[in-house]
Protein backbone atom coordinates (compact mmCIF):
# COMPACT_ATOMS: atom_id res chain seq x y z
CA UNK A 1 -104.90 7.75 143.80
CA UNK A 2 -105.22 4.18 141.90
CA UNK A 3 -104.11 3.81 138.54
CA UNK A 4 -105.63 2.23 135.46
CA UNK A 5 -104.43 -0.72 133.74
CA UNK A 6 -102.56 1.70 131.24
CA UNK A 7 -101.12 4.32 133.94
CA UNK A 8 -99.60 1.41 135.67
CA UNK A 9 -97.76 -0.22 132.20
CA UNK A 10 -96.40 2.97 131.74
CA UNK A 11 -94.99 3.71 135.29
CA UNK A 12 -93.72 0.26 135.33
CA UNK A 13 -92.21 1.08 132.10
CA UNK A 14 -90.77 4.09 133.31
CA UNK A 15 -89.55 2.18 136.14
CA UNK A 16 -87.99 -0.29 133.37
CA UNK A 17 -85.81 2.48 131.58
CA UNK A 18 -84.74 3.57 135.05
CA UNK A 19 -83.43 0.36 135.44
CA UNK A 20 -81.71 0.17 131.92
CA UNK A 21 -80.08 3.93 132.56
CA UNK A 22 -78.69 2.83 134.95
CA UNK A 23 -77.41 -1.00 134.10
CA UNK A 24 -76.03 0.76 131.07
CA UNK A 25 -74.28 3.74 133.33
CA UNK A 26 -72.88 1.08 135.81
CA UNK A 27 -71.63 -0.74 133.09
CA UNK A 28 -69.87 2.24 131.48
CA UNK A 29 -68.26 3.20 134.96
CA UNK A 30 -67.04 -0.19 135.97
CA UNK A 31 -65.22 -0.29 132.28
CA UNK A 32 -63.57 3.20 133.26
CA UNK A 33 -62.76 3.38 136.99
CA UNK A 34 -59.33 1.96 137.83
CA UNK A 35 -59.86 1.20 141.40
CA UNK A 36 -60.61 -2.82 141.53
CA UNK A 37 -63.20 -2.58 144.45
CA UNK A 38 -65.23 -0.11 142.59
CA UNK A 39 -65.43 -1.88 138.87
CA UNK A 40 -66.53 -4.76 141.22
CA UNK A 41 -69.70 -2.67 143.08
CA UNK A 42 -70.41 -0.96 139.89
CA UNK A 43 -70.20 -4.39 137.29
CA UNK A 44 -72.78 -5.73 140.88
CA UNK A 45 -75.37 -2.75 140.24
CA UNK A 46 -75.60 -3.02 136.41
CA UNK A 47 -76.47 -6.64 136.77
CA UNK A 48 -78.58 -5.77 139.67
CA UNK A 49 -80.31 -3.37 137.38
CA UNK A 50 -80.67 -5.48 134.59
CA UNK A 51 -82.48 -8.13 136.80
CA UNK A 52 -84.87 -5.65 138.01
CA UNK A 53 -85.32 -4.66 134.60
CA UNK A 54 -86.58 -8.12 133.79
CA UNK A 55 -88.76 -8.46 137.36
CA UNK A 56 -90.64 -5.19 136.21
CA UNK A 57 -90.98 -6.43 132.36
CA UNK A 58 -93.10 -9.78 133.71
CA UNK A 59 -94.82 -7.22 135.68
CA UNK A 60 -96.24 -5.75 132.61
CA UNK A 61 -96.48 -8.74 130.19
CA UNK A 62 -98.76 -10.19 133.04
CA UNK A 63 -100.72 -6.99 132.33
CA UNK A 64 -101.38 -7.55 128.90
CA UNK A 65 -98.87 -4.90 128.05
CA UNK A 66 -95.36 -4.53 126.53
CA UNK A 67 -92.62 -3.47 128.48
CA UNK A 68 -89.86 -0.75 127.21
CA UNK A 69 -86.99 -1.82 125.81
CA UNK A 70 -84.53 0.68 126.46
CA UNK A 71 -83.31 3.47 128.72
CA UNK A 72 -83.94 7.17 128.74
CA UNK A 73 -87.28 7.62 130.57
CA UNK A 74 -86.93 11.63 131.01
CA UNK A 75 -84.01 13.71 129.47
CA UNK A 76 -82.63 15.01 132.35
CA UNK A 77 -82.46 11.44 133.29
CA UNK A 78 -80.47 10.47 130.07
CA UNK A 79 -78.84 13.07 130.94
CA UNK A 80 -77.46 12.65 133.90
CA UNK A 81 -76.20 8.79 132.74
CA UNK A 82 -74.77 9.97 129.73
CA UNK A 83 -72.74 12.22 131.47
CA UNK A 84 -70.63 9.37 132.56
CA UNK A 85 -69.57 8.81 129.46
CA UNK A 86 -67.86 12.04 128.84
CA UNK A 87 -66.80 11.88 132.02
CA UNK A 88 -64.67 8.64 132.08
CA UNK A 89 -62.49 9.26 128.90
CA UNK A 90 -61.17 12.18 131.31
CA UNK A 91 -62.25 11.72 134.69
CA UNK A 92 -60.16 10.12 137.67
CA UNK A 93 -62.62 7.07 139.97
CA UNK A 94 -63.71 10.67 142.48
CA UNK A 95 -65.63 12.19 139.24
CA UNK A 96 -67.08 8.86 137.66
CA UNK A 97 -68.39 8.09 141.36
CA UNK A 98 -69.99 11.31 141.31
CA UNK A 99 -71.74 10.90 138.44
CA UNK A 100 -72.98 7.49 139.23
CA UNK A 101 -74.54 9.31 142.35
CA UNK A 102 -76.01 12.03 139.95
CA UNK A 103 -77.54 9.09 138.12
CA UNK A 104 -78.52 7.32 141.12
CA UNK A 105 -80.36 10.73 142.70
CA UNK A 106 -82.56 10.57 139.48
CA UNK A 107 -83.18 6.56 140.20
CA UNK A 108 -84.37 7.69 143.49
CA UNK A 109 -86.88 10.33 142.27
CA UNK A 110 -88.41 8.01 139.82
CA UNK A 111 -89.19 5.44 142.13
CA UNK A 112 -90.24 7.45 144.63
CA UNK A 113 -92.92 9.26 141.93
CA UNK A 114 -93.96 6.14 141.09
CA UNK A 115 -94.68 4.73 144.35
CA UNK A 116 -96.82 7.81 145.58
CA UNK A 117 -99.67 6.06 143.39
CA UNK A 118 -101.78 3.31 144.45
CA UNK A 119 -100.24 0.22 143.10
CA UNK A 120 -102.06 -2.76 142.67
CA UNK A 121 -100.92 -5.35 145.87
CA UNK A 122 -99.17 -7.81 143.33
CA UNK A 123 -97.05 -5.04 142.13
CA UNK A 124 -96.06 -3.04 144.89
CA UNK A 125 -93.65 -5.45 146.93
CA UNK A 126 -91.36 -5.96 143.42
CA UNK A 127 -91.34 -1.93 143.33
CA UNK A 128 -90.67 -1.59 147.01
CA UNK A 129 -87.62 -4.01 146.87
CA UNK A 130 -86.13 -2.31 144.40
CA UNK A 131 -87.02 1.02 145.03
CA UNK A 132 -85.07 -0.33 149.00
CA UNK A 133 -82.16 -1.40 147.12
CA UNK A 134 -81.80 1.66 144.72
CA UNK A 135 -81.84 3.66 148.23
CA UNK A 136 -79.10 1.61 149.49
CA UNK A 137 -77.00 1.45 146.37
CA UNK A 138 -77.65 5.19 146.24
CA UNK A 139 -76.63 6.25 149.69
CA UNK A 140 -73.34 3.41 149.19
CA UNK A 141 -72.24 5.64 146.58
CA UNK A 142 -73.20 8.99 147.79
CA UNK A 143 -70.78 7.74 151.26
CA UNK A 144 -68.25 6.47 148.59
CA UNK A 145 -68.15 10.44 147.05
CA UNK A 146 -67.94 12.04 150.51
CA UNK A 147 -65.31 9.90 151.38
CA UNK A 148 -63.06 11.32 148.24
């Protein structure tokens, strides 16, 4: 189904505070974990984040709209981020891994609901990149956590 002018702002936007959740989740784990090689990947997908961020926010100024400015697109979502926090003032690298995967499985779903709509051909290779990379990172992680 194609989407109106407004629908699209607000997936993109959605998309946006995805991409904040998580820069600001990555950035929380990669401050807690103790293993080097992980504060590494994880400081590497908060900036990745954070530049996606930015992609989809020209997105939606070329729209005419304005793009969201911070995180928590769904509860469950905010959620599942903010969960790290508690986590890493008592959690060993196994548990904040897991919940970066926990956040990561919500990244997933969002992109994936927003890419079942018809998006407009200028808009749809930035969303398919990320949505790509966000798979990778995702299944990275989720390999990290079985390893454990």
């Amino acid at each position: 189904m194609a989407v109106n002018r407004e629908e699209l702002i607000q997936c993109l936007n959605d998309l946006i505070e995805t991409c904040r959740d998580g820069e600001n989740g990555f950035q929380t784990a990669a401050a807690h974990v103790e293993d080097p090689a992980l504060r590494k990947l994880f400081s590497e997908y908060s900036v990745q984040r954070a530049q996606f961020a930015s992609e989809l926010e020209s997105e939606v100024r070329q729209l005419g709209g304005t793009p969201a400015t911070r995180g928590s697109v769904s509860a469950s979502f905010h959620r599942g981020w903010m969960n790290i926090r508690s986590m890493v003032t008592r959690g060993s690298d196994d548990v904040i891994v897991a919940e970066c995967e926990r956040g990561e499985d919500e990244a997933v779903e969002n992109y994936q609901r927003v890419m079942k709509n018809n998006l407009p051909p200028n808009v749809l290779p930035v969303a398919k990149h990320q949505f790509t990379e966000i798979k990778r990172a995702h299944d990275r992680i989720r390999n990290l956590e079985k390893a454990a």
